[in-house]
C-alpha atoms as a PDB file:
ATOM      1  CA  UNK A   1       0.000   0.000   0.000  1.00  0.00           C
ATOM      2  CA  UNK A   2       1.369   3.671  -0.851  1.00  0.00           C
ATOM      3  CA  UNK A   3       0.000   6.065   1.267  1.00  0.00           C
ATOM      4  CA  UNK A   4       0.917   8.573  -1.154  1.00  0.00           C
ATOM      5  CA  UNK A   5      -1.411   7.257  -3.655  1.00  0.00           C
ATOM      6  CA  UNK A   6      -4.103   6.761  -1.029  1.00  0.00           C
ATOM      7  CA  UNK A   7      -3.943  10.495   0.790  1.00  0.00           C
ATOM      8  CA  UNK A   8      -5.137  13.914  -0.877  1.00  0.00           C
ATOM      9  CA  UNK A   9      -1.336  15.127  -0.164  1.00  0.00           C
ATOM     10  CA  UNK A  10      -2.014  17.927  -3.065  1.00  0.00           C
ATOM     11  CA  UNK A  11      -4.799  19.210  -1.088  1.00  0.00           C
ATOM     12  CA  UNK A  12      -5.584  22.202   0.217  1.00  0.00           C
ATOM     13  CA  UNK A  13      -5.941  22.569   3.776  1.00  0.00           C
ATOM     14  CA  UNK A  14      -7.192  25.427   6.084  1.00  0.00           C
ATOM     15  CA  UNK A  15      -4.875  27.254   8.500  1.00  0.00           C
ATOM     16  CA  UNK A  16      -5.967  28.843  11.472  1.00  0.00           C
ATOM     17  CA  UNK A  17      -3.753  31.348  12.884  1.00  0.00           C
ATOM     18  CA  UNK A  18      -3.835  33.810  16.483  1.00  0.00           C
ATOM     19  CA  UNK A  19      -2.065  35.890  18.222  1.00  0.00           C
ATOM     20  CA  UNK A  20      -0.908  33.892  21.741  1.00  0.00           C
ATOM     21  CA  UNK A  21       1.487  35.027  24.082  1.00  0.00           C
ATOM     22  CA  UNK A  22       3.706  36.835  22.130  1.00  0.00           C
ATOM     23  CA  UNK A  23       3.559  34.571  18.971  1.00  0.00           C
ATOM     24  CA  UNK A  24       1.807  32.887  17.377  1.00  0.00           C
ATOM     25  CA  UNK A  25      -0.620  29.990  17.138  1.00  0.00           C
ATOM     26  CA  UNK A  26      -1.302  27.635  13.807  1.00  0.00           C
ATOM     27  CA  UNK A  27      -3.932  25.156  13.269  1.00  0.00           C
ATOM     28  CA  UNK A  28      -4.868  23.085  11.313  1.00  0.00           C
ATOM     29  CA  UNK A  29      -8.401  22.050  11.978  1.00  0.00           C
ATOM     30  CA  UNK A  30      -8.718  18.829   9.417  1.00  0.00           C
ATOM     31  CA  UNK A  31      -5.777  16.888  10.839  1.00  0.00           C
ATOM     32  CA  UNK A  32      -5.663  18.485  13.880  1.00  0.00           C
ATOM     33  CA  UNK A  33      -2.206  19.441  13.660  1.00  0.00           C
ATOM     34  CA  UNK A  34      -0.640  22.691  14.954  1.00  0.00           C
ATOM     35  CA  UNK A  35       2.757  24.740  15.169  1.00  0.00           C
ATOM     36  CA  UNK A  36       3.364  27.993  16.204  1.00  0.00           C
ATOM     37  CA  UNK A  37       6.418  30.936  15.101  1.00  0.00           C
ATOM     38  CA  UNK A  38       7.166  34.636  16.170  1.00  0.00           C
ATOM     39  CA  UNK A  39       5.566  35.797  13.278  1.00  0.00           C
ATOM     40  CA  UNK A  40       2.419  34.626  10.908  1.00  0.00           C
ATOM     41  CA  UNK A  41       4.767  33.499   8.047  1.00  0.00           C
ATOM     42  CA  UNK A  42       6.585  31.950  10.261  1.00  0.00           C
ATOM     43  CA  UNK A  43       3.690  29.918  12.170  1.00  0.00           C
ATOM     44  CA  UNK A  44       2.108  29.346   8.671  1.00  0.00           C
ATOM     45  CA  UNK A  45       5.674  27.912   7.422  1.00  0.00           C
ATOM     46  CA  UNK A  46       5.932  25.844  10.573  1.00  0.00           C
ATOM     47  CA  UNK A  47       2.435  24.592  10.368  1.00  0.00           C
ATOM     48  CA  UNK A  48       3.019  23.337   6.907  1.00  0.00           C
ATOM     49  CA  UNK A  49       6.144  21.666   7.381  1.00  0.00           C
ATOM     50  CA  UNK A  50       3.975  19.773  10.730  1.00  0.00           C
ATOM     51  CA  UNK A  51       1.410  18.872   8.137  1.00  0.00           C
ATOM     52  CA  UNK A  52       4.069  17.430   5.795  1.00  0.00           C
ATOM     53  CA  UNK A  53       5.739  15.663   8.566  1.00  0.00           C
ATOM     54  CA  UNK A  54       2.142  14.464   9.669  1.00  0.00           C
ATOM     55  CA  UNK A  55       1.772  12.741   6.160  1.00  0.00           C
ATOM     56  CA  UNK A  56       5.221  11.259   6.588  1.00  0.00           C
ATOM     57  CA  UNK A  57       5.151   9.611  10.011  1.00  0.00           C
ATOM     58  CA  UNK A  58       1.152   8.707  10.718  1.00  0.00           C
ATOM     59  CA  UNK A  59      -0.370   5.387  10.035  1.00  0.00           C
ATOM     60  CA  UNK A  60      -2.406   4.793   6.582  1.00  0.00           C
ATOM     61  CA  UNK A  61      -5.344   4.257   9.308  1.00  0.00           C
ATOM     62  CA  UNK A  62      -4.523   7.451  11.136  1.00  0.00           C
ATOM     63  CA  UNK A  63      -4.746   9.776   8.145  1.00  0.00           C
ATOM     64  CA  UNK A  64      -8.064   8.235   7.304  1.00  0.00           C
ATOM     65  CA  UNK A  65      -9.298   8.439  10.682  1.00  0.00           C
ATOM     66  CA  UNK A  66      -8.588  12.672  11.000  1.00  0.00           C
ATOM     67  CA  UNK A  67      -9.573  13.055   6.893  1.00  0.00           C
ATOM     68  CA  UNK A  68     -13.103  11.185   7.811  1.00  0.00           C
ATOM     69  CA  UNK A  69     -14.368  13.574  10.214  1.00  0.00           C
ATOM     70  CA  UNK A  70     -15.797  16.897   9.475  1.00  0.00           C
ATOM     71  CA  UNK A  71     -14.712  20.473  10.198  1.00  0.00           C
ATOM     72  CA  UNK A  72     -17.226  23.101  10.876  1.00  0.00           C
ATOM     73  CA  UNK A  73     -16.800  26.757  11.001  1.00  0.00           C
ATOM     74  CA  UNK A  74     -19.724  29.238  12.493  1.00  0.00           C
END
Protein backbone atom coordinates (compact mmCIF):
# COMPACT_ATOMS: atom_id res chain seq x y z
CA UNK A 1 0.00 0.00 0.00
CA UNK A 2 1.37 3.67 -0.85
CA UNK A 3 0.00 6.06 1.27
CA UNK A 4 0.92 8.57 -1.15
CA UNK A 5 -1.41 7.26 -3.65
CA UNK A 6 -4.10 6.76 -1.03
CA UNK A 7 -3.94 10.49 0.79
CA UNK A 8 -5.14 13.91 -0.88
CA UNK A 9 -1.34 15.13 -0.16
CA UNK A 10 -2.01 17.93 -3.07
CA UNK A 11 -4.80 19.21 -1.09
CA UNK A 12 -5.58 22.20 0.22
CA UNK A 13 -5.94 22.57 3.78
CA UNK A 14 -7.19 25.43 6.08
CA UNK A 15 -4.87 27.25 8.50
CA UNK A 16 -5.97 28.84 11.47
CA UNK A 17 -3.75 31.35 12.88
CA UNK A 18 -3.84 33.81 16.48
CA UNK A 19 -2.07 35.89 18.22
CA UNK A 20 -0.91 33.89 21.74
CA UNK A 21 1.49 35.03 24.08
CA UNK A 22 3.71 36.84 22.13
CA UNK A 23 3.56 34.57 18.97
CA UNK A 24 1.81 32.89 17.38
CA UNK A 25 -0.62 29.99 17.14
CA UNK A 26 -1.30 27.64 13.81
CA UNK A 27 -3.93 25.16 13.27
CA UNK A 28 -4.87 23.08 11.31
CA UNK A 29 -8.40 22.05 11.98
CA UNK A 30 -8.72 18.83 9.42
CA UNK A 31 -5.78 16.89 10.84
CA UNK A 32 -5.66 18.49 13.88
CA UNK A 33 -2.21 19.44 13.66
CA UNK A 34 -0.64 22.69 14.95
CA UNK A 35 2.76 24.74 15.17
CA UNK A 36 3.36 27.99 16.20
CA UNK A 37 6.42 30.94 15.10
CA UNK A 38 7.17 34.64 16.17
CA UNK A 39 5.57 35.80 13.28
CA UNK A 40 2.42 34.63 10.91
CA UNK A 41 4.77 33.50 8.05
CA UNK A 42 6.59 31.95 10.26
CA UNK A 43 3.69 29.92 12.17
CA UNK A 44 2.11 29.35 8.67
CA UNK A 45 5.67 27.91 7.42
CA UNK A 46 5.93 25.84 10.57
CA UNK A 47 2.44 24.59 10.37
CA UNK A 48 3.02 23.34 6.91
CA UNK A 49 6.14 21.67 7.38
CA UNK A 50 3.98 19.77 10.73
CA UNK A 51 1.41 18.87 8.14
CA UNK A 52 4.07 17.43 5.79
CA UNK A 53 5.74 15.66 8.57
CA UNK A 54 2.14 14.46 9.67
CA UNK A 55 1.77 12.74 6.16
CA UNK A 56 5.22 11.26 6.59
CA UNK A 57 5.15 9.61 10.01
CA UNK A 58 1.15 8.71 10.72
CA UNK A 59 -0.37 5.39 10.04
CA UNK A 60 -2.41 4.79 6.58
CA UNK A 61 -5.34 4.26 9.31
CA UNK A 62 -4.52 7.45 11.14
CA UNK A 63 -4.75 9.78 8.14
CA UNK A 64 -8.06 8.24 7.30
CA UNK A 65 -9.30 8.44 10.68
CA UNK A 66 -8.59 12.67 11.00
CA UNK A 67 -9.57 13.05 6.89
CA UNK A 68 -13.10 11.18 7.81
CA UNK A 69 -14.37 13.57 10.21
CA UNK A 70 -15.80 16.90 9.48
CA UNK A 71 -14.71 20.47 10.20
CA UNK A 72 -17.23 23.10 10.88
CA UNK A 73 -16.80 26.76 11.00
CA UNK A 74 -19.72 29.24 12.49
Amino acid sequence: MNLREETPINRRFTAIITAESGGFVSLCPELDVASQGDTIEEARDNLREAVELFFECASPDEVRDRLAGEVFMV
